[in-house]
C-alpha atoms as a PDB file:
ATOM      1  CA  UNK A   1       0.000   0.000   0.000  1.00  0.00           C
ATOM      2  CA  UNK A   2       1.236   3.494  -1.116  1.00  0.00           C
ATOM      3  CA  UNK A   3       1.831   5.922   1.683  1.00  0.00           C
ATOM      4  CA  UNK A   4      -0.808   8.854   2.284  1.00  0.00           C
ATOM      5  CA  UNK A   5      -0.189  11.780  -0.169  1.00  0.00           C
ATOM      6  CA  UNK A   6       1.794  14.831   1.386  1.00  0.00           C
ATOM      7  CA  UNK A   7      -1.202  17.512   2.269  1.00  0.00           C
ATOM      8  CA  UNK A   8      -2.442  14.941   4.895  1.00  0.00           C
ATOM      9  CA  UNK A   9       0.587  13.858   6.460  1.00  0.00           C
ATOM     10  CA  UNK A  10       1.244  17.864   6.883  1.00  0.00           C
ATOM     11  CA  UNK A  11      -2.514  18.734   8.235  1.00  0.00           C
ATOM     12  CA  UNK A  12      -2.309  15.540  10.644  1.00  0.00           C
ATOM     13  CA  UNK A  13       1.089  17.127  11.521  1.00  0.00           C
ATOM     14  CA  UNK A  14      -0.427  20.247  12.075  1.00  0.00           C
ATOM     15  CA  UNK A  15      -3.880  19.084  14.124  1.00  0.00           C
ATOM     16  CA  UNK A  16      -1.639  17.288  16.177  1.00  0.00           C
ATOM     17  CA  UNK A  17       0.699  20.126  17.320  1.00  0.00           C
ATOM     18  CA  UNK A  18      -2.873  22.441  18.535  1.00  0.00           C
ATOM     19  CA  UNK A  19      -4.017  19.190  20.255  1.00  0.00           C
ATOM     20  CA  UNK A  20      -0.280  18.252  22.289  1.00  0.00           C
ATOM     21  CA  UNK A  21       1.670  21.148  22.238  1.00  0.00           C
ATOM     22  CA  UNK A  22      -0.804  24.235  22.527  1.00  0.00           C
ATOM     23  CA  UNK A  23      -1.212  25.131  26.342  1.00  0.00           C
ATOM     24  CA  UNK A  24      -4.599  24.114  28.019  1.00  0.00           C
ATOM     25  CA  UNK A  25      -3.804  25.771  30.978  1.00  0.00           C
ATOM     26  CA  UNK A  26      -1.926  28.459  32.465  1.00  0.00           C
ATOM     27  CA  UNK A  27       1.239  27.347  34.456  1.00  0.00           C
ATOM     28  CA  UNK A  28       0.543  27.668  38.076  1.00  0.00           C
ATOM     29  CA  UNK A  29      -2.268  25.418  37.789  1.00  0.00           C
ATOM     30  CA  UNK A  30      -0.649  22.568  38.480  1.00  0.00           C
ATOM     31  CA  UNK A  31       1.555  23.836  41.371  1.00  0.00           C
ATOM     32  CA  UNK A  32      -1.595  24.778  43.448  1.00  0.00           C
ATOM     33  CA  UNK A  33      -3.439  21.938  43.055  1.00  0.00           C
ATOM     34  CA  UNK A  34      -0.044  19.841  43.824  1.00  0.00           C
ATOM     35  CA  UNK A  35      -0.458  22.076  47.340  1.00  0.00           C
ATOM     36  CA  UNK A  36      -3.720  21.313  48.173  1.00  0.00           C
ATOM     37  CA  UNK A  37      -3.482  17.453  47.632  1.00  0.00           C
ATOM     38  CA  UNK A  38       0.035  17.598  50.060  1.00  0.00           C
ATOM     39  CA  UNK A  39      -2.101  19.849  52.768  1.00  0.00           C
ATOM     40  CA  UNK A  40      -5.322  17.278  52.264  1.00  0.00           C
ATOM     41  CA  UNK A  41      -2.439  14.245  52.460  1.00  0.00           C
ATOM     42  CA  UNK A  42      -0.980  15.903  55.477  1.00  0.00           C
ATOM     43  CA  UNK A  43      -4.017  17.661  58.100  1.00  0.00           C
ATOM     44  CA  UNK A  44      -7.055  15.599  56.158  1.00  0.00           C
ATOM     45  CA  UNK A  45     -10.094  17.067  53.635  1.00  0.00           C
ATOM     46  CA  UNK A  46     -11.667  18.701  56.285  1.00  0.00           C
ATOM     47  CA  UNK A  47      -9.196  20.982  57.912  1.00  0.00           C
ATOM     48  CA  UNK A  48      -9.417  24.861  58.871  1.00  0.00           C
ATOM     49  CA  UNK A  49      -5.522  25.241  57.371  1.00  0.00           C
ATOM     50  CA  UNK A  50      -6.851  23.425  53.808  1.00  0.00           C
ATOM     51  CA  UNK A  51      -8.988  26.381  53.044  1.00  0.00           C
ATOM     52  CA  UNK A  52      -6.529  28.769  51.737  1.00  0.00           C
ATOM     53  CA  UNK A  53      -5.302  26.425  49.398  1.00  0.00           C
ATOM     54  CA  UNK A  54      -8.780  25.193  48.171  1.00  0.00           C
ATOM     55  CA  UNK A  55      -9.739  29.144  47.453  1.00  0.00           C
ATOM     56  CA  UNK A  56      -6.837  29.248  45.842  1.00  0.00           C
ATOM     57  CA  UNK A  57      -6.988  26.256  43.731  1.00  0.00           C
ATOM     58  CA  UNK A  58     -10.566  27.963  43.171  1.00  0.00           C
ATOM     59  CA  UNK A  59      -9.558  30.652  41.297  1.00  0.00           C
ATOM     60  CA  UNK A  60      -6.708  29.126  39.473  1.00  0.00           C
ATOM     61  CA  UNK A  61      -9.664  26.467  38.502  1.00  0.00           C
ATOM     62  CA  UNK A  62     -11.592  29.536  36.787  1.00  0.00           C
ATOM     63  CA  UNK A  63      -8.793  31.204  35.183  1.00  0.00           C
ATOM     64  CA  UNK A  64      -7.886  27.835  33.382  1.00  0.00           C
ATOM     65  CA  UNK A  65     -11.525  27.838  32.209  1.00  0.00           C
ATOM     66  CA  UNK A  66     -11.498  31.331  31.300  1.00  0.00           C
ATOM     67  CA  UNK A  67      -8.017  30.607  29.478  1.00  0.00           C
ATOM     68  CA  UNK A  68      -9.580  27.912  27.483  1.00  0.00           C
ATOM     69  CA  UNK A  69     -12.290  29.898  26.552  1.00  0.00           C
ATOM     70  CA  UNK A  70      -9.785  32.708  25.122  1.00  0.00           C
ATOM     71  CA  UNK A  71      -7.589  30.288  23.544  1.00  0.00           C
ATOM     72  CA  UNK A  72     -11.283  28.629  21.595  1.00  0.00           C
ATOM     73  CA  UNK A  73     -12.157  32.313  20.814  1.00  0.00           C
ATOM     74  CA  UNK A  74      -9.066  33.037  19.058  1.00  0.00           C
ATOM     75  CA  UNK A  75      -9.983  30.367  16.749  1.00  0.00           C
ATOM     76  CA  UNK A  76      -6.015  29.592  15.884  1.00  0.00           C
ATOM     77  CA  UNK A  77      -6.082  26.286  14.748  1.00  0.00           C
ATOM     78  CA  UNK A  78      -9.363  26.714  12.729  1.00  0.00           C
ATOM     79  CA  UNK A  79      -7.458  30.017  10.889  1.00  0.00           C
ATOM     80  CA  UNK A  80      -4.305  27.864  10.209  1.00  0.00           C
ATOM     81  CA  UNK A  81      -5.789  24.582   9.210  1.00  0.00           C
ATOM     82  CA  UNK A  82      -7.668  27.162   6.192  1.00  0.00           C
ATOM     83  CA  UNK A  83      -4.856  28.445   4.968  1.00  0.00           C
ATOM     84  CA  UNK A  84      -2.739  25.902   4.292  1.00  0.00           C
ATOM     85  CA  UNK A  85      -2.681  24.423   0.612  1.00  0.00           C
ATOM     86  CA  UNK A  86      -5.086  22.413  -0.858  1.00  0.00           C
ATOM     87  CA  UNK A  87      -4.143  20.615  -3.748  1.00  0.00           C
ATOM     88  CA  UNK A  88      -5.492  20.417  -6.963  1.00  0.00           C
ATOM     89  CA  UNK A  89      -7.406  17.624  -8.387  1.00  0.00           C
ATOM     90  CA  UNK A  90      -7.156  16.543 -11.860  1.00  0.00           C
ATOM     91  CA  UNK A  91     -10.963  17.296 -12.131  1.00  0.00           C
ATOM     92  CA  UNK A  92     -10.548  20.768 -11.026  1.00  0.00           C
ATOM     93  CA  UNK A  93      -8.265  22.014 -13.850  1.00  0.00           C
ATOM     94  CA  UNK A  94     -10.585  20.796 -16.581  1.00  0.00           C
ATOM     95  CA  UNK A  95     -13.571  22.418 -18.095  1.00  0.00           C
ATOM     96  CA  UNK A  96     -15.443  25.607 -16.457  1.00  0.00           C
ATOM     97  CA  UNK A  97     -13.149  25.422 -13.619  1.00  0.00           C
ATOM     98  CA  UNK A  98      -9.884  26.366 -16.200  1.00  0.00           C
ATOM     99  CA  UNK A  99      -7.485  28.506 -15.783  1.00  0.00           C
ATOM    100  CA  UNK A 100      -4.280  30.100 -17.073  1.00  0.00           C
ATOM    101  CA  UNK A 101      -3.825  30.754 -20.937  1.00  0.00           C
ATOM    102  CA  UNK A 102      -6.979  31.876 -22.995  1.00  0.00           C
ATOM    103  CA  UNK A 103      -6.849  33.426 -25.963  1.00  0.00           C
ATOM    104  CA  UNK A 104      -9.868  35.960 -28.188  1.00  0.00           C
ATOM    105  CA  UNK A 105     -11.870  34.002 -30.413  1.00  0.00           C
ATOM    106  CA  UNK A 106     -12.542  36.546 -33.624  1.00  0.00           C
ATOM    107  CA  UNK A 107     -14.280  35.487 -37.689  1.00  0.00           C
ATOM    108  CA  UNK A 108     -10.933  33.823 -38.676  1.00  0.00           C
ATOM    109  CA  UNK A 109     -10.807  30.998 -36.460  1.00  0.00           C
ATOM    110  CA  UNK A 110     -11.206  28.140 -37.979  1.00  0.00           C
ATOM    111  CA  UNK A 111     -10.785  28.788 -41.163  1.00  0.00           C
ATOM    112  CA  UNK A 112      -8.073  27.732 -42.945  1.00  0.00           C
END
C-alpha cells in the first residue's frame, strides 16, 4: 500500500501540534493543586488550614476555564488549518473550472 499523499501527512502534523503542544492551561495550575493534595495528604479534607489552598486552587480552577475559553475564541487552529494548501485535483483544472492561458476568439478561427 502506497503511503498517504503529502497535504495529509502535513494537516495531521499540524492538528496534532494544537491538540499536544498548545497550552490548556496556564502554568501555576498545576503547582496549586499539587499544594492542596500535600495539605489534604498531610491535616485531612476537612481541615481549617486546607482552606486557603482550596480558594486558591478555586480561582486558578476559573482562570484555566477562562483561558480555554480565550484560547477557543481566538480560533487559531481553525485560521491555520484554512490556509494551508489544498491541492489540486485533476478534475478541477478541466472544463469551467480552467485557468491560465486563454486566448480571443474573432471570424478567422477556424478557417483555414
Amino acid at each position: 500500500m502506497a503511503p498517504p499523499p503529502k497535504y495529509v501527512i502535513s494537516r495531521k502534523l499540524v492538528k496534532r501540534f494544537f491538540d499536544k503542544y498548545l497550552p490548556r492551561q496556564p502554568m501555576d495550575v498545576q503547582n496549586e493543586s499539587g499544594k492542596l493534595m500535600k495539605c489534604w495528604q498531610q491535616y485531612g479534607i476537612d481541615d481549617p488550614r486546607c482552606k486557603e489552598y482550596e480558594v486558591l486552587y478555586d480561582h486558578m480552577y476559573t482562570l484555566t476555564r477562562n483561558y480555554r475559553a480565550k484560547i477557543e475564541g481566538l480560533r487559531i487552529k481553525e485560521d491555520v488549518m484554512g490556509a494551508l494548501n489544498r491541492p489540486k485535483y485533476h478534475s478541477e483544472v478541466k472544463g469551467r473550472w480552467r485557468t491560465g492561458k486563454t486566448t480571443e476568439w474573432d471570424v478567422y478561427d477556424g478557417v483555414q
